[in-house]
Protein backbone atom coordinates (compact mmCIF):
# COMPACT_ATOMS: atom_id res chain seq x y z
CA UNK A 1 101.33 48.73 57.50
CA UNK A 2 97.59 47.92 56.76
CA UNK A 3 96.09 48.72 53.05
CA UNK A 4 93.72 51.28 54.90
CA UNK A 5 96.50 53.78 56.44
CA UNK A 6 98.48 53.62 52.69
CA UNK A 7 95.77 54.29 50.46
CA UNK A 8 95.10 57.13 53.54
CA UNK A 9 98.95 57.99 53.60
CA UNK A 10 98.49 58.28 49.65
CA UNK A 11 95.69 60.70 49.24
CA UNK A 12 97.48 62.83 52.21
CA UNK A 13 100.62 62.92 50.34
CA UNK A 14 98.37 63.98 47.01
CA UNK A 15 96.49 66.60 48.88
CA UNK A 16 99.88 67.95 50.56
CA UNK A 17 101.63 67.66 46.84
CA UNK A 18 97.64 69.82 45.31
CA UNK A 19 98.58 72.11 48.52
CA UNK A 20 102.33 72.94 47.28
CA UNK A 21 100.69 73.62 43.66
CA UNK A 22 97.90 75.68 44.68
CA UNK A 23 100.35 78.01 46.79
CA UNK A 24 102.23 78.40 43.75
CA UNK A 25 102.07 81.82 42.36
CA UNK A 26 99.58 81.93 39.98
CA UNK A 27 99.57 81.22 36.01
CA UNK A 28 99.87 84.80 34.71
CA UNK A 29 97.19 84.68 31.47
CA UNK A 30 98.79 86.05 28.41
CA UNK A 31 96.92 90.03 27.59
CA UNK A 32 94.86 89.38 24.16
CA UNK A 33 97.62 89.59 20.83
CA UNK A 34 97.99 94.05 20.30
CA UNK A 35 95.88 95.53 18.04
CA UNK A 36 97.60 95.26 14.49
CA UNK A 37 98.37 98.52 12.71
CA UNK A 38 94.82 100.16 11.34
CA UNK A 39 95.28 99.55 7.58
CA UNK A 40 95.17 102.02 4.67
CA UNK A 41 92.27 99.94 2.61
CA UNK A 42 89.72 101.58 1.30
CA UNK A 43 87.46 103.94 4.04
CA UNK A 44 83.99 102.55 4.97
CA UNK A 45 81.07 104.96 4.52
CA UNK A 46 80.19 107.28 7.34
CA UNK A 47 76.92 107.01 8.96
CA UNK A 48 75.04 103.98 9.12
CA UNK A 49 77.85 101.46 8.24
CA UNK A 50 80.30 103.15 11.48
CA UNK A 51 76.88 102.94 13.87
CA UNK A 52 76.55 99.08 12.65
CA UNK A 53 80.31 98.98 13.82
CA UNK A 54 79.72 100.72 16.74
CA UNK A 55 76.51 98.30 17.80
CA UNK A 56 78.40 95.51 16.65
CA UNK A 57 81.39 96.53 18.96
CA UNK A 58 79.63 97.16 21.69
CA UNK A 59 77.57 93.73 21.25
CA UNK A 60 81.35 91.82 21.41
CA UNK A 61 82.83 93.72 24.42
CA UNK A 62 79.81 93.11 26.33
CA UNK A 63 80.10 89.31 25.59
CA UNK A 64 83.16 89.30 26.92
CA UNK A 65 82.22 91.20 29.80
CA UNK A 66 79.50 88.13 30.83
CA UNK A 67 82.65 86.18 29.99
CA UNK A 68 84.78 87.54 32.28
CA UNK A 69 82.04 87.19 34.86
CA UNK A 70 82.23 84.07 34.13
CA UNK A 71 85.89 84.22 34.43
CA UNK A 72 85.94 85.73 37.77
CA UNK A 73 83.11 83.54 39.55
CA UNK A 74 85.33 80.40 38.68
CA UNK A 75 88.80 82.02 39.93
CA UNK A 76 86.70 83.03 43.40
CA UNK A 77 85.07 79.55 43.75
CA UNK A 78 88.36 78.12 43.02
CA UNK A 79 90.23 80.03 45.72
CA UNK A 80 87.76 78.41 48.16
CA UNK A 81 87.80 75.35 47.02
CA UNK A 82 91.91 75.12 46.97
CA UNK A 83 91.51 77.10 50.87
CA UNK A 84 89.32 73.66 51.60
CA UNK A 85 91.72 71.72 50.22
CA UNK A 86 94.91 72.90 52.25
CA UNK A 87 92.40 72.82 55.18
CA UNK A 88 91.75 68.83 54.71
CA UNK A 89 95.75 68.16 53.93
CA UNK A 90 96.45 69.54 56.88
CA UNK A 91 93.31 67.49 59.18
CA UNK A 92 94.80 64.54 57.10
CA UNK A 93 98.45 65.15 58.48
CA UNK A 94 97.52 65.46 62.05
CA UNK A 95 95.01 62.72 61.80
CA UNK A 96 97.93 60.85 60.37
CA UNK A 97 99.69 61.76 63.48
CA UNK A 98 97.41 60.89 66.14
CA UNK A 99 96.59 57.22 64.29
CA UNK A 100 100.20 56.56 64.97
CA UNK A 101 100.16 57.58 68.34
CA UNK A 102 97.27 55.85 69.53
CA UNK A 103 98.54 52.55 67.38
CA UNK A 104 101.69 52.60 69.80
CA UNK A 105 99.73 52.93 73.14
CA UNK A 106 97.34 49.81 71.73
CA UNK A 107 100.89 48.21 70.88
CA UNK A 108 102.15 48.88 74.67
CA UNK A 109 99.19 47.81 75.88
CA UNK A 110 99.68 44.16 73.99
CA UNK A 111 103.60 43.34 74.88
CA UNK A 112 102.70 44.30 79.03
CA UNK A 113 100.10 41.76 78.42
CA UNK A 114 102.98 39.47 76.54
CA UNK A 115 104.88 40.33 79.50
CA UNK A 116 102.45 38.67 81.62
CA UNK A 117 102.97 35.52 80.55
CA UNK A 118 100.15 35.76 78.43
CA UNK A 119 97.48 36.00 81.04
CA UNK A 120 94.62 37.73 81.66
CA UNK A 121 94.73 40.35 84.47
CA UNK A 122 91.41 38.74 86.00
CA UNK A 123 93.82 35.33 86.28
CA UNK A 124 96.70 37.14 88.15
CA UNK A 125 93.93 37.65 90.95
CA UNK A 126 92.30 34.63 91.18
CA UNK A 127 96.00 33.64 91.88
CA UNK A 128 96.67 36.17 94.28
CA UNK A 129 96.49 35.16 97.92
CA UNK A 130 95.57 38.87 99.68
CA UNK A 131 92.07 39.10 99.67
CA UNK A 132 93.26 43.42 99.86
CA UNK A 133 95.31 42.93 96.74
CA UNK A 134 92.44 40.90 95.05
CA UNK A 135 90.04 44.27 95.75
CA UNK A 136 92.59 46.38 94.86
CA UNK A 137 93.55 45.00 91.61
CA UNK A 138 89.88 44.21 90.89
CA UNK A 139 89.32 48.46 90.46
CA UNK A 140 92.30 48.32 88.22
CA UNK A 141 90.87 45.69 85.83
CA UNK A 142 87.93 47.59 85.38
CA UNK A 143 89.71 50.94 85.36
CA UNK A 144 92.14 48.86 82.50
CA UNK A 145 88.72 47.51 80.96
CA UNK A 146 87.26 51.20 80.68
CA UNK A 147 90.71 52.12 78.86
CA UNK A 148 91.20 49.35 76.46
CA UNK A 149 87.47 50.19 75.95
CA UNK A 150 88.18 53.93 75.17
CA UNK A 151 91.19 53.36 73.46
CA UNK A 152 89.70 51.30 70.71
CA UNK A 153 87.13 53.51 70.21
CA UNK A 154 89.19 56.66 69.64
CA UNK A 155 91.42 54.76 67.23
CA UNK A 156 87.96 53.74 65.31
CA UNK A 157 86.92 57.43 65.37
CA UNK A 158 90.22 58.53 64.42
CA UNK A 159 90.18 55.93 61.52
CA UNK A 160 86.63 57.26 60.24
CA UNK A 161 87.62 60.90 60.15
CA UNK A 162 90.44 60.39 58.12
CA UNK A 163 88.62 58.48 55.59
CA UNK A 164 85.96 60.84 55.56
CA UNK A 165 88.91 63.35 55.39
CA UNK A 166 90.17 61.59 52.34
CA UNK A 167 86.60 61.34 50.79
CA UNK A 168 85.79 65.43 51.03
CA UNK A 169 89.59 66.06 49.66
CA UNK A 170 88.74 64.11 46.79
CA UNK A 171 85.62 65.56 46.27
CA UNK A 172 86.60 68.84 46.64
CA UNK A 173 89.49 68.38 44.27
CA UNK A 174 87.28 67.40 41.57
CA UNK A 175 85.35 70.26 42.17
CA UNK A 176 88.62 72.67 41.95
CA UNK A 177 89.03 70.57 38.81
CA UNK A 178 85.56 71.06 37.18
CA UNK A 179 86.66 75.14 38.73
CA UNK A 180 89.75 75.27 36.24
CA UNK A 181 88.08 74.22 33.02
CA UNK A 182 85.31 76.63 33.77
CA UNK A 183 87.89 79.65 33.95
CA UNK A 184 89.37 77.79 31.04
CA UNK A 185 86.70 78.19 28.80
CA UNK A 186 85.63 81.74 29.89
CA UNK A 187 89.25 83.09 29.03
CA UNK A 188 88.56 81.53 25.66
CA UNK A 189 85.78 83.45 25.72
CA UNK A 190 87.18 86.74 26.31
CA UNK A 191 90.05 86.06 24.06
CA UNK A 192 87.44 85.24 21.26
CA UNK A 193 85.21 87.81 21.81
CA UNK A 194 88.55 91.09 22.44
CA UNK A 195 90.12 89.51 19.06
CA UNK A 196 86.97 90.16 16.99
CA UNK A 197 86.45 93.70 18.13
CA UNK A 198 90.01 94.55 18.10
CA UNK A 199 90.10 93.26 14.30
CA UNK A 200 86.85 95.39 13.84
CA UNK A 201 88.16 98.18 14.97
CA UNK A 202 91.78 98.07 13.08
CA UNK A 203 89.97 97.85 9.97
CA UNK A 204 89.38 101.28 10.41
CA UNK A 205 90.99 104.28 9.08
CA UNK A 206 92.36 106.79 11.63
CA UNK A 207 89.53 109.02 10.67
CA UNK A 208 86.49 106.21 10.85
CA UNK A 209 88.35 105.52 14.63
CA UNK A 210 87.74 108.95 15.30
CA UNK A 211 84.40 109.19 14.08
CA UNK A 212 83.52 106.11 16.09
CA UNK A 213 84.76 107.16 18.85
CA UNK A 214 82.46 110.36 18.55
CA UNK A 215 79.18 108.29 17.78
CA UNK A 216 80.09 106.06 21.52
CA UNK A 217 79.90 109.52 22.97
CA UNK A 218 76.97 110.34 21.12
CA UNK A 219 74.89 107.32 22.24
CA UNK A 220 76.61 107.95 26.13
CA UNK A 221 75.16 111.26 25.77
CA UNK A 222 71.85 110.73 24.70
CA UNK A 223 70.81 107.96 26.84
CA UNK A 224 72.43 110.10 29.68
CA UNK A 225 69.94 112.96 28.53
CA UNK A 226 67.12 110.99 28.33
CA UNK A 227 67.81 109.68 32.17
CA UNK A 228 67.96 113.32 33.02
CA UNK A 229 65.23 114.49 31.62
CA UNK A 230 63.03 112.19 33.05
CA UNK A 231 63.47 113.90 36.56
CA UNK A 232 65.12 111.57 38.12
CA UNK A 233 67.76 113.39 39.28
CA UNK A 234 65.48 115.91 41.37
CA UNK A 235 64.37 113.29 43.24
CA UNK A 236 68.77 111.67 44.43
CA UNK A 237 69.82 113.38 47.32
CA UNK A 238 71.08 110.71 49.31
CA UNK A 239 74.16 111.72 51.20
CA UNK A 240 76.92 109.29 51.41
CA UNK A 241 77.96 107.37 54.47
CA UNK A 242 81.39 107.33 55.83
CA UNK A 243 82.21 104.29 53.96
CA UNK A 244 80.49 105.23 51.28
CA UNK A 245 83.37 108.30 51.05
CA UNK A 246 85.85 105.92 51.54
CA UNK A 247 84.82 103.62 49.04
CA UNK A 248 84.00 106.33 46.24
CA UNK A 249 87.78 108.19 47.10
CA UNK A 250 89.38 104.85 46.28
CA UNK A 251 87.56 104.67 42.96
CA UNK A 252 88.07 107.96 41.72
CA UNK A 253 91.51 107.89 42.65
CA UNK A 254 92.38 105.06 39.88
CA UNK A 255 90.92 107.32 37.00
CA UNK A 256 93.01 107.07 34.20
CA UNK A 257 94.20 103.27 34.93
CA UNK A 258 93.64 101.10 32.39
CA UNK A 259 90.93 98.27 32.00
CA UNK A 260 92.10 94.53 31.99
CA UNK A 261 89.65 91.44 32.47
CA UNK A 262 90.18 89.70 35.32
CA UNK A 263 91.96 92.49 37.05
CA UNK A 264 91.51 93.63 40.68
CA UNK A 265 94.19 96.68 40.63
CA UNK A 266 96.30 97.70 41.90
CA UNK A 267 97.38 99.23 37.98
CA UNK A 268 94.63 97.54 36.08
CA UNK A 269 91.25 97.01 37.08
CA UNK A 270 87.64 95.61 35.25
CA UNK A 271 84.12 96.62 35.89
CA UNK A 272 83.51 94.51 39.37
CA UNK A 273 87.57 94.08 40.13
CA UNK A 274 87.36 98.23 40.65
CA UNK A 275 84.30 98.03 42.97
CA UNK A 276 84.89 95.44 44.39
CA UNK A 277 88.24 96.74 45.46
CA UNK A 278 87.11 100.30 46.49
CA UNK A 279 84.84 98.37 49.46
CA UNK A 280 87.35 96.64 50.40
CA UNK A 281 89.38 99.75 51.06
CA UNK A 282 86.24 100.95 52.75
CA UNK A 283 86.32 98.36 55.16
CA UNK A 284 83.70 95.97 53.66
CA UNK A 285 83.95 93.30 51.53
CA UNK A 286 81.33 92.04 48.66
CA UNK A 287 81.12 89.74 46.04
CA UNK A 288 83.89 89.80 43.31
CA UNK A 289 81.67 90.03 40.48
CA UNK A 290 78.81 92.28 39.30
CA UNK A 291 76.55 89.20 38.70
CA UNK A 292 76.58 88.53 42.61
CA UNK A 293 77.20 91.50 43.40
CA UNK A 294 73.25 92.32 42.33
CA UNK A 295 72.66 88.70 43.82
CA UNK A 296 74.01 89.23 46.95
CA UNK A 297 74.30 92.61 48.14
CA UNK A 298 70.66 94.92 49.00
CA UNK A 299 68.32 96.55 46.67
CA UNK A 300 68.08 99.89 46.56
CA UNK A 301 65.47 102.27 44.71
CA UNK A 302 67.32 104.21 41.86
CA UNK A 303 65.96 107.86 43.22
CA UNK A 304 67.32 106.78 47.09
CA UNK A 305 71.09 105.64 45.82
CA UNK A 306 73.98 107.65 47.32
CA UNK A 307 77.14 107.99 46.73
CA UNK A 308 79.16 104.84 46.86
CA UNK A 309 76.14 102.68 45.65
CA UNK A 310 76.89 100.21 43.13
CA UNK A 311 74.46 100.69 39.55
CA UNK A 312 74.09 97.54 38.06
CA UNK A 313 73.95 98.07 34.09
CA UNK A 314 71.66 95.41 31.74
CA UNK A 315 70.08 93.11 32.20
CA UNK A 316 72.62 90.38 32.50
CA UNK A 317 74.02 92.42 34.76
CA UNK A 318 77.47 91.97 33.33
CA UNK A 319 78.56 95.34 34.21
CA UNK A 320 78.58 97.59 36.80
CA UNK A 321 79.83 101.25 38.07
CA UNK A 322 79.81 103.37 41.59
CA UNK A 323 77.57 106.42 41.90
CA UNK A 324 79.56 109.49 43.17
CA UNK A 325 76.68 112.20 42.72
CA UNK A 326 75.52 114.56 40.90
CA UNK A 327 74.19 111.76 38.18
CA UNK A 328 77.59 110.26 37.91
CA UNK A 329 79.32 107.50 38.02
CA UNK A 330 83.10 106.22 37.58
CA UNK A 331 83.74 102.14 35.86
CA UNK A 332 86.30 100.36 34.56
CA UNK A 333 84.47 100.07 30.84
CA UNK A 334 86.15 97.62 28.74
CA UNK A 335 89.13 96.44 26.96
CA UNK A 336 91.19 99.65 25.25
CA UNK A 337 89.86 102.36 27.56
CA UNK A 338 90.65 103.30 31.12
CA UNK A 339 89.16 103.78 34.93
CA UNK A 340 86.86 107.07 33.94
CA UNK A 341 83.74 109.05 34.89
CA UNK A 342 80.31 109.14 32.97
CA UNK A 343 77.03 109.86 33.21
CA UNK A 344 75.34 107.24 35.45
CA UNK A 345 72.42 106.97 32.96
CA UNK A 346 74.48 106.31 29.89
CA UNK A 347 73.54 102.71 29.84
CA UNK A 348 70.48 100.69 30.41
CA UNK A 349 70.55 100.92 34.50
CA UNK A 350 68.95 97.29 35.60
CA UNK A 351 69.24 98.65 38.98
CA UNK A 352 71.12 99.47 42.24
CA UNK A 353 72.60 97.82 45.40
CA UNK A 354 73.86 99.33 48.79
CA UNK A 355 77.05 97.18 50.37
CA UNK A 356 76.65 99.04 53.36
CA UNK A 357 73.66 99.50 55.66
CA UNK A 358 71.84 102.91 56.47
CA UNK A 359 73.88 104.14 59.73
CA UNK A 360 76.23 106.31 59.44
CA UNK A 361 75.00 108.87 56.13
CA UNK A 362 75.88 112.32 56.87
């Protein structure tokens, strides 16, 4: 066996042995360490040092919202990029196969000429004493001629694709590679960034919790007013399109399920894993994340969204929410709360995308 088909037999055995890893089920991410139990120290004043909380709160969740972004642009380029993979094992295999195959018939070929005695076919007619045979044979020659011909150019080809083959599987293994320490890093990320908050926020007395919780409504509510009031909402009255329905009954229906980065349902869902999955439902599927999913999917002005447009929220665009009418929206909001409905102003609106097209509104 020549050095060219082991080193070829070695990466296909390595890409078949990636292949059996990748369809493992996947590594299930430990949830960020519980909340400790709020402590009885001494209360922090009301008023400005709970809003500094509350700003300070809300400036680590949305970190690790752009973390887990982050976190779920790596785990969708790395499902590609392992789907590539098992794609090239399995063109190495076969290519595997067919080398073999075409080796043997270049082998026949060389023990009929053995068999022979060694001789060219052109010398078998020169020796031949019917000048019919001698025409006869003379086609066959060049028919042989045209095979021996073909055949050594398919095993070439065949050679070249599987080292090109080889060459993309490595490639795209590094890439998968360079995929895995990205996610790596972002679930750092998110771990860092829910730890903090979640040792902010237990700290707290069950009274300054409560109080906090208020002044997050408070700030909801007055950025929701001051959407309202600038007349926007005279001016929505797009009606929703059949997948639009579809996709904003899915959504609603998971109110009251609980947020978890990462999460695509069906019990736990974040921002972009909730949308996301209430297209797909629909019938249509877009990006996974809310970064691409403003990328990717088509603008739309804010006074002509309908219901089962996607708002994209600041200007990171780390989060994002479905508009079900009336100036509302349901998301997934962060770590510690659940699926719920609010007021599709309540945070700094960077702007809105349509995953489906026009047709169809009713």
């Amino acid at each position: 066996m020549g050095t060219g088909k082991r080193g070829l037999i070695a990466t296909a055995l390595a890409v078949v042995c990636a292949v059996t890893v990748l369809a493992a089920p996947g590594t299930a991410f430990a949830n960020p360490t519980p909340s400790p139990t709020p402590s009885a120290g001494p209360a922090l004043a009301a008023g400005k040092d709970l809003e500094a909380v509350r700003q300070k709160l809300d400036k680590l969740y949305r970190a690790a919202g752009r973390a887990t972004d982050e976190y779920n642009a790596a785990e969708e380029k790395a499902d590609k990029q392992s789907a590539e993979v098992v794609e090239l094992a399995k063109k190495i295999v076969k290519g595997q196969e067919r080398l073999r195959k075409l080796k043997d018939r270049a082998g026949a070929a060389a023990a009929a000429q053995y068999r022979g005695g060694g001789l060219p076919p052109e010398a078998h007619l020169v020796l031949s004493d019917d000048p019919q045979d001698f025409l006869d044979g003379a086609g066959r020659v060049r028919e042989g001629h045209h095979a021996t011909k073909g055949l050594l150019g398919e095993l070439t080809r065949t050679q070249e694709d599987l080292e090109q083959y080889a060459r993309d599987a490595s490639a795209q293994w590094k890439k998968l590679e360079a995929g895995r320490k990205a996610k790596a890093a972002a679930q750092k990320k998110i771990e860092k960034q829910i730890a903090q908050a979640e040792k902010l926020e237990s700290a707290l007395q069950k009274e300054e919790q409560e109080r906090l919780a208020e002044l997050e409504k408070e700030a909801a509510n007055k950025a929701q007013t001051a959407w309202l009031d600038s007349g926007i909402l005279d001016e929505i009255d797009g009606k929703a399109s059949e997948q639009g329905k579809k996709a904003v009954q899915y959504a609603t229906a998971q109110i009251g399920k609980p947020y978890q980065w990462g999460a695509e349902g069906p019990k736990t869902y974040d921002c972009s894993g909730l949308t996301s999955q209430a297209w797909i439902s629909a019938g249509r599927g877009i990006p996974r994340t809310s970064q691409e999913q403003w990328k990717r999917l088509r603008h739309i002005a804010v006074q002509d969204m309908r219901p089962g447009d996607l708002i994209i929220y600041f200007g990171d665009a780390s989060h994002v929410a479905m508009y079900i009418g009336d100036g509302a929206m349901v998301h997934a909001p962060r770590p510690g709360r659940t699926v719920t409905i609010a007021g599709a102003g309540s945070m700094p609106i960077l702007g809105v995308v349509r995953p489906d097209p026009d047709t169809g509104a009713n």
